[in-house]
PDB file of N, CA and C in Angstrom:
ATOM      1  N   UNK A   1      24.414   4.629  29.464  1.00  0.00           N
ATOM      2  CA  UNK A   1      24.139   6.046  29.373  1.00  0.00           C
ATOM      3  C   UNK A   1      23.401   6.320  28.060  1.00  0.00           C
ATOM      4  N   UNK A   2      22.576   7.126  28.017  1.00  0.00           N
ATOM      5  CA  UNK A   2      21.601   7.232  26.732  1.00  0.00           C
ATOM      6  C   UNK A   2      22.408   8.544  25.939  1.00  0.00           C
ATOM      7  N   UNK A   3      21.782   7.693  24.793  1.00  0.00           N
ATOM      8  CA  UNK A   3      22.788   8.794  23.465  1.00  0.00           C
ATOM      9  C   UNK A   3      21.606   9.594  22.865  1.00  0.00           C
ATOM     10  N   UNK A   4      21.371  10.567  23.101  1.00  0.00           N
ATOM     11  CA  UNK A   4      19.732  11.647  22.580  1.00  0.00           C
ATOM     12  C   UNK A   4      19.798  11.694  21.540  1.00  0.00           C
ATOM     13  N   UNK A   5      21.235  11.531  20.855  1.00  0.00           N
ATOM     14  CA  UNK A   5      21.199  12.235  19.429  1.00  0.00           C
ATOM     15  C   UNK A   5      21.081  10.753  17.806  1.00  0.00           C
ATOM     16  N   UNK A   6      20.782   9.780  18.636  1.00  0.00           N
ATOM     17  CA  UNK A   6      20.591   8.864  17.574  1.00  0.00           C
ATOM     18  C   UNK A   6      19.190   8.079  17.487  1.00  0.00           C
ATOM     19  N   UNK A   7      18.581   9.515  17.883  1.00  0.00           N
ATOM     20  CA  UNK A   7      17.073   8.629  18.040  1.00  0.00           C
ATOM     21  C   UNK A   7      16.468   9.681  16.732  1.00  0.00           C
ATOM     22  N   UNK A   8      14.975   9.198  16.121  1.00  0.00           N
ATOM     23  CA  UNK A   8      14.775  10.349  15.384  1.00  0.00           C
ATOM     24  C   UNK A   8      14.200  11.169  16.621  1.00  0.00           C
ATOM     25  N   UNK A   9      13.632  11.229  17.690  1.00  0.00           N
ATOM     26  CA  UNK A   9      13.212  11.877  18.792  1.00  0.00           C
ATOM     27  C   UNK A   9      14.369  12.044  20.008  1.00  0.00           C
ATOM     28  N   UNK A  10      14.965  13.571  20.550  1.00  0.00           N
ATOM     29  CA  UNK A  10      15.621  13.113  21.895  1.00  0.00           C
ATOM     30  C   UNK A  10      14.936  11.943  23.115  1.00  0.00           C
ATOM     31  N   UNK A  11      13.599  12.417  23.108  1.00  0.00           N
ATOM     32  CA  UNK A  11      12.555  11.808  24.334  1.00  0.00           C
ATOM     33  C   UNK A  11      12.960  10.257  23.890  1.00  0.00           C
ATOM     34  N   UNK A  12      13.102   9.852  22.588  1.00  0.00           N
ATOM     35  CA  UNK A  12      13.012   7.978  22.979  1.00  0.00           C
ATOM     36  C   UNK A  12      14.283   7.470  23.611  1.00  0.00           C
ATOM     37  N   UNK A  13      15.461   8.628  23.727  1.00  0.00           N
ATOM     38  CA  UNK A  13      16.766   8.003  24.333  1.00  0.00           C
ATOM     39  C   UNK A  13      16.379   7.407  25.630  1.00  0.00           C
ATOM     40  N   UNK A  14      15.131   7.503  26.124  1.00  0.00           N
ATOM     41  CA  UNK A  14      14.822   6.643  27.855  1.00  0.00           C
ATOM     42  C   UNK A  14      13.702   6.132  27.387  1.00  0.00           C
ATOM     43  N   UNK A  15      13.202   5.173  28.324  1.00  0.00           N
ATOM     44  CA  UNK A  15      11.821   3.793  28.331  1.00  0.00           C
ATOM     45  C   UNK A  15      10.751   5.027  28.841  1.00  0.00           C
ATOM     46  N   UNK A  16       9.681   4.564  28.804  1.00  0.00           N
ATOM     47  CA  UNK A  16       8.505   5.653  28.978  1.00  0.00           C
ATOM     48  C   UNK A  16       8.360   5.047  30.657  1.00  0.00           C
ATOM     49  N   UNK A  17       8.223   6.072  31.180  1.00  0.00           N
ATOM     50  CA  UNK A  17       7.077   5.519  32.661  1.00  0.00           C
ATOM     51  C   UNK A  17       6.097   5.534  32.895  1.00  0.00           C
ATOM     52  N   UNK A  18       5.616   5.922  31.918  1.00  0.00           N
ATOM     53  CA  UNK A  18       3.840   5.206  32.070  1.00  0.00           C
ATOM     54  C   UNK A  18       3.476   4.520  31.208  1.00  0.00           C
ATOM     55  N   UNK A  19       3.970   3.751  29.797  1.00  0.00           N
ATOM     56  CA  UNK A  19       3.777   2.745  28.899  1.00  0.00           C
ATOM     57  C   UNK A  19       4.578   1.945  28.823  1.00  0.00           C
ATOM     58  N   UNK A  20       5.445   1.683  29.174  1.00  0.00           N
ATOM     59  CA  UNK A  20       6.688   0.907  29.625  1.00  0.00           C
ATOM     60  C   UNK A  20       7.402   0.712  28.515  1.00  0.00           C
ATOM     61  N   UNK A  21       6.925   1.723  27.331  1.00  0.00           N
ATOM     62  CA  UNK A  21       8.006   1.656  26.217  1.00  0.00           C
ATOM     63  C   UNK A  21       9.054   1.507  26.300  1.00  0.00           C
ATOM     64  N   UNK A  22      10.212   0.609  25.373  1.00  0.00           N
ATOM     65  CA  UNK A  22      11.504   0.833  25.623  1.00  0.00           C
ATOM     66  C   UNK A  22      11.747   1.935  24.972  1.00  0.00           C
ATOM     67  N   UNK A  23      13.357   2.139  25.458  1.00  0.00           N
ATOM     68  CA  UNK A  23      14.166   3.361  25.046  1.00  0.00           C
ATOM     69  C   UNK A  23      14.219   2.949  23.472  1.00  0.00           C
ATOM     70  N   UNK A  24      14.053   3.943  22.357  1.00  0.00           N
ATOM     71  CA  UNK A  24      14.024   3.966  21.313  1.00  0.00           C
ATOM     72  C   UNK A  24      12.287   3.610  20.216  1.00  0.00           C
ATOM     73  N   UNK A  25      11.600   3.401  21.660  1.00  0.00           N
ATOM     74  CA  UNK A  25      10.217   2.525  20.609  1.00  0.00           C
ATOM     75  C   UNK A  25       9.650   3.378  21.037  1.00  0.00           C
ATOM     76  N   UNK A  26       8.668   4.148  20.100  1.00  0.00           N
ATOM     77  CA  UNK A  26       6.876   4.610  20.153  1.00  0.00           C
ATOM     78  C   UNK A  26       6.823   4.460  21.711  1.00  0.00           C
ATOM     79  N   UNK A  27       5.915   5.137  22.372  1.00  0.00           N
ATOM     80  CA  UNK A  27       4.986   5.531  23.050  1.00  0.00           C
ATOM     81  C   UNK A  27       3.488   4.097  22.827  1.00  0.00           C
ATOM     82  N   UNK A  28       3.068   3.692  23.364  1.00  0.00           N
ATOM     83  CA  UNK A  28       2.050   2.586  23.453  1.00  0.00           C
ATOM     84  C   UNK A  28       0.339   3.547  23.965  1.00  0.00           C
ATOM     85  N   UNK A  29      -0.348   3.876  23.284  1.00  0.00           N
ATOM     86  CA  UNK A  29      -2.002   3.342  24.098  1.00  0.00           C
ATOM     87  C   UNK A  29      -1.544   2.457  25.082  1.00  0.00           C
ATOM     88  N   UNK A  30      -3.406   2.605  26.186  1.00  0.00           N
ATOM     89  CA  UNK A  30      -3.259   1.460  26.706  1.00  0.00           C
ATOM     90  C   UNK A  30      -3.501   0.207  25.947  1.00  0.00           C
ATOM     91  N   UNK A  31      -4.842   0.274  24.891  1.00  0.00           N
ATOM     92  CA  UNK A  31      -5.039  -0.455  24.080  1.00  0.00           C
ATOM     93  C   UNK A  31      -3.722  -1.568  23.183  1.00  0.00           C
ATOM     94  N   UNK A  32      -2.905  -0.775  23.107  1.00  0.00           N
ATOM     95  CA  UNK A  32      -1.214  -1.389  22.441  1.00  0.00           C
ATOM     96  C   UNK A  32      -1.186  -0.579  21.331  1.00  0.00           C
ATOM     97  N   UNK A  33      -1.849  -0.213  20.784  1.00  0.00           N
ATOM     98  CA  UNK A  33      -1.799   1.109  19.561  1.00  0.00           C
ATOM     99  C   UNK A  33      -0.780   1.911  19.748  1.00  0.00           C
ATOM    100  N   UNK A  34      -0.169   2.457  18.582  1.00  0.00           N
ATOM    101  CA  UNK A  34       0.477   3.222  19.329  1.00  0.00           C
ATOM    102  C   UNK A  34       0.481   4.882  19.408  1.00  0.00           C
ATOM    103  N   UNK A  35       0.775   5.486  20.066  1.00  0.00           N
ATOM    104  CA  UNK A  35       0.043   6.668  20.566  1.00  0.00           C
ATOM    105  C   UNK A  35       0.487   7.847  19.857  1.00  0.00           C
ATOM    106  N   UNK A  36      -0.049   9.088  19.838  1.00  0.00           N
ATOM    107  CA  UNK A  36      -0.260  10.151  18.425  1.00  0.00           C
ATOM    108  C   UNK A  36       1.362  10.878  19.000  1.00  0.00           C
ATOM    109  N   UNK A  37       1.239  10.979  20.496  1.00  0.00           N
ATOM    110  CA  UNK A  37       2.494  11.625  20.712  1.00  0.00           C
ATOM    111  C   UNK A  37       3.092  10.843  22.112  1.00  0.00           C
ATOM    112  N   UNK A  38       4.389  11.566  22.247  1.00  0.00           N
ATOM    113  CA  UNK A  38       5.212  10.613  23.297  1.00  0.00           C
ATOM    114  C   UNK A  38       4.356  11.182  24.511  1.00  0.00           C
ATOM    115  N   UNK A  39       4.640  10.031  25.827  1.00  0.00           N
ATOM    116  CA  UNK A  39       4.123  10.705  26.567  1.00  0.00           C
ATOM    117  C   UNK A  39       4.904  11.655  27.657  1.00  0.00           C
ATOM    118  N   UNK A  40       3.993  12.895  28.589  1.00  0.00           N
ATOM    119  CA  UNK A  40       4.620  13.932  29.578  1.00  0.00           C
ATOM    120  C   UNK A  40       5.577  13.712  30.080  1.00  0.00           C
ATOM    121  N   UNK A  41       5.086  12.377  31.035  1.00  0.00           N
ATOM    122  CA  UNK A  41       6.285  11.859  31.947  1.00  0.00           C
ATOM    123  C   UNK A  41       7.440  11.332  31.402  1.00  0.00           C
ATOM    124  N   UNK A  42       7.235  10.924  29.987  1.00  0.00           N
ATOM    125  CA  UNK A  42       9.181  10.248  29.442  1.00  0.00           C
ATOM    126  C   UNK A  42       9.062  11.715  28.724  1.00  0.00           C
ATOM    127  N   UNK A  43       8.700  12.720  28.371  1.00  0.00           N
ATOM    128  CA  UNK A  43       9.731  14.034  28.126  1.00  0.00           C
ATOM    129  C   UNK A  43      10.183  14.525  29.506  1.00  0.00           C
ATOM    130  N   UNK A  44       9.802  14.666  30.223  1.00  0.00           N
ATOM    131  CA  UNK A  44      10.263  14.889  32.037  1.00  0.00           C
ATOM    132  C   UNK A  44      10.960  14.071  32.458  1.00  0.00           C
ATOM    133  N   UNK A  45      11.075  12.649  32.174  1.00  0.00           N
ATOM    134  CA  UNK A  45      12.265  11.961  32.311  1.00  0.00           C
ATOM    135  C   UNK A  45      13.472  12.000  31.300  1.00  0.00           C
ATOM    136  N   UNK A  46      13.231  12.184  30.516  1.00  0.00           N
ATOM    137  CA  UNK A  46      14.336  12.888  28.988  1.00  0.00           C
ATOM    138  C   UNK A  46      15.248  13.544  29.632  1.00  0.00           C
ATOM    139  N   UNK A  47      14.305  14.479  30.341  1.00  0.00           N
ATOM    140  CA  UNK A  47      14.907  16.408  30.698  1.00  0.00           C
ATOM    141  C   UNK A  47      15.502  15.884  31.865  1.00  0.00           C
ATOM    142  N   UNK A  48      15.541  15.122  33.029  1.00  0.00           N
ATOM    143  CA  UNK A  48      16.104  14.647  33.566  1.00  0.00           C
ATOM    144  C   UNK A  48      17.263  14.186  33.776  1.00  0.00           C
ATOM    145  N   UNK A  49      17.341  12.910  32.896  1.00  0.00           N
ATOM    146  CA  UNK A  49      18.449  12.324  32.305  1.00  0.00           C
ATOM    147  C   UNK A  49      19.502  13.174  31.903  1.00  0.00           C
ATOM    148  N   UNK A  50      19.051  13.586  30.640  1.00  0.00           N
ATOM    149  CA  UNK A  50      19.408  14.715  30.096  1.00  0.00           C
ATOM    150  C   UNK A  50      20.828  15.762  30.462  1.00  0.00           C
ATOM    151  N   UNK A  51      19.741  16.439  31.381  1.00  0.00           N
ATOM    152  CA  UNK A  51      20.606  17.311  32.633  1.00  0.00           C
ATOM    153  C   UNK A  51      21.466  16.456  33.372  1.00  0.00           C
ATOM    154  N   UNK A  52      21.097  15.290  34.052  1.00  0.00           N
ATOM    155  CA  UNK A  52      22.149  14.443  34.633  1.00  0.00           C
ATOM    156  C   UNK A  52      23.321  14.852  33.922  1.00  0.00           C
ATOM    157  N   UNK A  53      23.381  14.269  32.682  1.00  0.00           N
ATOM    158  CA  UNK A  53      23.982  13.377  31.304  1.00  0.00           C
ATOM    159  C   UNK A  53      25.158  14.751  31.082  1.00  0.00           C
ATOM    160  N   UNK A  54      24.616  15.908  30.984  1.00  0.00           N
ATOM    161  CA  UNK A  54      25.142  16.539  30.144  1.00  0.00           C
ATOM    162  C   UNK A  54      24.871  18.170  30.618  1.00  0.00           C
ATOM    163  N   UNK A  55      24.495  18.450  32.045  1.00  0.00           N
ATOM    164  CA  UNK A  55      24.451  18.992  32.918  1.00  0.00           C
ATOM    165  C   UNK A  55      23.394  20.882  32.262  1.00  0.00           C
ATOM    166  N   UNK A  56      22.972  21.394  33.291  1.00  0.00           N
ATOM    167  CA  UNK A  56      21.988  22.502  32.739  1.00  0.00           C
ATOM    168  C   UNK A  56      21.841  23.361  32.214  1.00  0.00           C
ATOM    169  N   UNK A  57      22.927  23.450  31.489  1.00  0.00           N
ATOM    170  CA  UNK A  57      23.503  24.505  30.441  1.00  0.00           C
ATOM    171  C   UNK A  57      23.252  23.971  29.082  1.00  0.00           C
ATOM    172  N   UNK A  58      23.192  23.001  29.006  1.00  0.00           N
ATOM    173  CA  UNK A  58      23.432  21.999  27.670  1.00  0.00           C
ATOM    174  C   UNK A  58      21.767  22.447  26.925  1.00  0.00           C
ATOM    175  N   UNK A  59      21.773  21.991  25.437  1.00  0.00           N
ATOM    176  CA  UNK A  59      20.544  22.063  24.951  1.00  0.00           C
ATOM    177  C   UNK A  59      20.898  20.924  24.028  1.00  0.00           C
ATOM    178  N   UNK A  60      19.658  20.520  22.992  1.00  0.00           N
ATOM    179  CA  UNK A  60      20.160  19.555  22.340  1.00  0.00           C
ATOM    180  C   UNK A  60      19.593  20.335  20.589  1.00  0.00           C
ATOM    181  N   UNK A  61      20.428  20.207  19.923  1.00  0.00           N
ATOM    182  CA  UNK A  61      20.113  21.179  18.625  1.00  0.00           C
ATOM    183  C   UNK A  61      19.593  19.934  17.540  1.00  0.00           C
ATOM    184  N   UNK A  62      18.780  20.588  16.447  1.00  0.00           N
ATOM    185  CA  UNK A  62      18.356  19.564  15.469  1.00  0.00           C
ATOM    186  C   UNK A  62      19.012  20.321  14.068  1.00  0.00           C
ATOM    187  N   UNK A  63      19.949  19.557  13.239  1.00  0.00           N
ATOM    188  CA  UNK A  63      20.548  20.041  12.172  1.00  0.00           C
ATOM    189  C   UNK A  63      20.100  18.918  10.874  1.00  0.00           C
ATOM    190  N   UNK A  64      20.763  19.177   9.480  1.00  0.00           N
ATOM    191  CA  UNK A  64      20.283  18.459   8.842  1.00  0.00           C
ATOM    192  C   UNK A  64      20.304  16.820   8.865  1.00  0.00           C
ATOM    193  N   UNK A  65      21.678  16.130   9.518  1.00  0.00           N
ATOM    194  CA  UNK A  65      21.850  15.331   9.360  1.00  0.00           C
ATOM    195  C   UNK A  65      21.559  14.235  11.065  1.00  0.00           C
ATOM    196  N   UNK A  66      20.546  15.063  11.818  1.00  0.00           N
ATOM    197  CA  UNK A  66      20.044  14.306  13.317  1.00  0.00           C
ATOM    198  C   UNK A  66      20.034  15.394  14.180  1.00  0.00           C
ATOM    199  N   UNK A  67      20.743  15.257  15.163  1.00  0.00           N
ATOM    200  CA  UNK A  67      20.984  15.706  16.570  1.00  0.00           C
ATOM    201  C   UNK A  67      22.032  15.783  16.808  1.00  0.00           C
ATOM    202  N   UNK A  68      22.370  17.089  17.303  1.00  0.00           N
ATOM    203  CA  UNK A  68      23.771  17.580  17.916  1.00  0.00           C
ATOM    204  C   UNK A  68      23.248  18.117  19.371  1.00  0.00           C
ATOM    205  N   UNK A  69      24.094  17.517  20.422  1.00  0.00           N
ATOM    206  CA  UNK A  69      24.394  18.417  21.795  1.00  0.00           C
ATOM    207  C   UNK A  69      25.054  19.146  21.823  1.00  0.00           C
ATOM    208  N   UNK A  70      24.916  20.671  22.446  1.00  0.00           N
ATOM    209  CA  UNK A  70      25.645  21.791  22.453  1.00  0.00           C
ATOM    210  C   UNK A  70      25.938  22.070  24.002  1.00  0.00           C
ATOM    211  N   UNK A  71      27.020  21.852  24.473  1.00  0.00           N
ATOM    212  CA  UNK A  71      27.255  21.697  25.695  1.00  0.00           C
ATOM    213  C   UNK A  71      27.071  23.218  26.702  1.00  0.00           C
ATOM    214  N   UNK A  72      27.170  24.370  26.011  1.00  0.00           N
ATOM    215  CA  UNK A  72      27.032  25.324  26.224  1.00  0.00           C
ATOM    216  C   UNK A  72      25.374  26.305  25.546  1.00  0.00           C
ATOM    217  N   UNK A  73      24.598  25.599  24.991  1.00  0.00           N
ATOM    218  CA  UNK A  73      23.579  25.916  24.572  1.00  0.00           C
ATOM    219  C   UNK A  73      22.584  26.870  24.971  1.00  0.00           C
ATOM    220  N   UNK A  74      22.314  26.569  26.210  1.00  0.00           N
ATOM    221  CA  UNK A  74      21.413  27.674  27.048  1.00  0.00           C
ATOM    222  C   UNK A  74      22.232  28.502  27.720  1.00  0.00           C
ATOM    223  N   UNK A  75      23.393  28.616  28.213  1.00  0.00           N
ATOM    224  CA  UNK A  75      24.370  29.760  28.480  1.00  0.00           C
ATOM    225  C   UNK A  75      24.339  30.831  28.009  1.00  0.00           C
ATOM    226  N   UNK A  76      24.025  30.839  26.307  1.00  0.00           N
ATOM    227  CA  UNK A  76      24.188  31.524  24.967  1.00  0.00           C
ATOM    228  C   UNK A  76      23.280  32.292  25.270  1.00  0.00           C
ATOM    229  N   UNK A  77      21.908  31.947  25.904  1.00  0.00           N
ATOM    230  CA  UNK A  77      20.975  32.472  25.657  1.00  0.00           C
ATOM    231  C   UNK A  77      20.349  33.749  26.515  1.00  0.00           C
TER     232      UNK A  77
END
């Protein structure tokens, strides 16, 4: 099960599906470079997971010391 909050990014807690990045690594060019930002489809698979993980209410907050999940986050809102 992926942990969002120990990445410096939520999006690297999953592998990319279109660069075949692993979970936790950069985003790849095709070239192998690696790319300016993550890509669409692993933030859409993030949000996915995500929601699976921790269901559609949840948000994921950024504080000083990483990432906190707020299980009630978008409820609030």
């Amino acid at each position: 099960m992926p942990d969002f909050t120990i990445h410096r990014h939520p999006v690297l807690a999953v592998a990319c599906p279109d660069c075949g990045s692993a979970a936790g690594t950069w985003c790849r060019r095709p070239s192998g470079h690696r790319a300016a930002d993550l890509h669409r489809a692993r933030g859409i698979e993030a949000d996915r997971v995500f929601i699976d993980q921790h269901g559609p209410d949840a948000s994921i907050i950024r504080l000083a010391t990483g990432w906190q999940v707020d299980p009630r986050g978008r409820a609030r809102d």
